[in-house]
Protein backbone atom coordinates (compact mmCIF):
# COMPACT_ATOMS: atom_id res chain seq x y z
CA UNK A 1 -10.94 -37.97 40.01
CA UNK A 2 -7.36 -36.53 40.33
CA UNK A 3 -7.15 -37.36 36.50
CA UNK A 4 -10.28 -35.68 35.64
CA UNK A 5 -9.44 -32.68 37.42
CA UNK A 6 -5.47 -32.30 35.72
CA UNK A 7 -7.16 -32.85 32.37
CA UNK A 8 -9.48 -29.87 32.78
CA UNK A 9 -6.69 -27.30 34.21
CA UNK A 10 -4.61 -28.56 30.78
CA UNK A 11 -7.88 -27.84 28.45
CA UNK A 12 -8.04 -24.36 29.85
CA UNK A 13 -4.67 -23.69 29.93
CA UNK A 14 -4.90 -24.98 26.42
CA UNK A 15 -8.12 -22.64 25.58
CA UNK A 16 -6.78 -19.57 27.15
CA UNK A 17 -3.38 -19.89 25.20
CA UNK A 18 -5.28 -19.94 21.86
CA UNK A 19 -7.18 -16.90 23.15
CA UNK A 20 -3.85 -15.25 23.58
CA UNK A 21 -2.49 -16.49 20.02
CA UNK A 22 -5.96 -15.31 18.66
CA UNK A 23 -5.74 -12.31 20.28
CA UNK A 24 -2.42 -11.41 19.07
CA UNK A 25 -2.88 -12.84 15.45
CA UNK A 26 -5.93 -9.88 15.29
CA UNK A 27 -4.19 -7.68 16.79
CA UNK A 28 -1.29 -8.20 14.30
CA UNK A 29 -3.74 -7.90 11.26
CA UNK A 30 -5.24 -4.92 12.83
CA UNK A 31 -1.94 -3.04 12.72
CA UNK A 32 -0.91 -4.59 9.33
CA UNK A 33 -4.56 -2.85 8.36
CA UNK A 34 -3.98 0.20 9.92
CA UNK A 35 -0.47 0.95 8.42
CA UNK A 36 -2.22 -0.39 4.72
CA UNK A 37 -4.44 2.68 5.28
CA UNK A 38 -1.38 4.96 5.98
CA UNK A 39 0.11 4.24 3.04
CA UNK A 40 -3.50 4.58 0.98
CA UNK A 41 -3.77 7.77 2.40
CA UNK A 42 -0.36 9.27 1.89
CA UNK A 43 -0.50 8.06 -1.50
CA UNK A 44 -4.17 9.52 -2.67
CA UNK A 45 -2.62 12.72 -0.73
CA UNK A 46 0.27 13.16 -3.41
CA UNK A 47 -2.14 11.94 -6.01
CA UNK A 48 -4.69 14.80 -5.41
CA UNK A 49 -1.48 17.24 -4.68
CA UNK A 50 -0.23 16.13 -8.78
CA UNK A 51 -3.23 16.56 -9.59
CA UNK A 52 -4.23 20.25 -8.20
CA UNK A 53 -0.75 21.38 -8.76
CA UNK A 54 0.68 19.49 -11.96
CA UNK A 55 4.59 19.86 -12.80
CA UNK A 56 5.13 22.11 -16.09
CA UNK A 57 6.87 19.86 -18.07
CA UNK A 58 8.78 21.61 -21.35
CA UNK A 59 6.56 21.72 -24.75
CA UNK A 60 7.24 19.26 -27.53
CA UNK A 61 8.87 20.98 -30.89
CA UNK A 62 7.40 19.50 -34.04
CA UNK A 63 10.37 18.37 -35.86
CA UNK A 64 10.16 17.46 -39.68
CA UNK A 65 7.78 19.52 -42.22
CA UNK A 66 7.18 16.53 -44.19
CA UNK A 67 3.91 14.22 -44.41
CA UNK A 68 1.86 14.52 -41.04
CA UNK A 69 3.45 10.57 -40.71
CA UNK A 70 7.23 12.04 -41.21
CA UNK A 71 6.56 14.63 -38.18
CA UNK A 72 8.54 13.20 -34.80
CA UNK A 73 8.32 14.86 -31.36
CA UNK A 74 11.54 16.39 -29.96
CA UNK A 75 11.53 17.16 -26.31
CA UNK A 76 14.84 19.31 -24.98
CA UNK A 77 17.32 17.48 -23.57
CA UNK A 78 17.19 16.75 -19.89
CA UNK A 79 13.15 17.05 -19.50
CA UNK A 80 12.66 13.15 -18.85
């Protein structure tokens, strides 16, 4: 009977650590899930903010008066 008895305080000693390792392993994804959405939202924030409020970039010059197939695009240095 003595037996019996240490056998079932090991089992839930044994359940109630894999309800702590559970516990933390959701927990863990639930953070890693939460900080995901951070990111997604800080990104779609400067996203939307290029999009409502684009950066001028500088105007190609047509360079060449030749065949439309000789004509190149110039941009001025320093606008990459």
């Amino acid at each position: 009977m003595a037996e019996i008895c240490k056998t079932k305080s090991e089992s839930c000693k044994q359940i109630d650590d894999k309800k702590e390792e559970l516990w933390q392993l959701v927990g863990n994804r639930c953070c890693d899930l939460i900080d995901f959405i951070v990111r997604m939202k800080s990104s779609y924030t400067s996203i939307s903010a290029n999009i409502l409020h684009p950066r001028p970039y500088p105007t190609p010059r047509l360079v060449g008066l030749g065949k439309a197939r000789d004509v190149k695009m110039s941009y001025p240095a320093g606008s990459d």
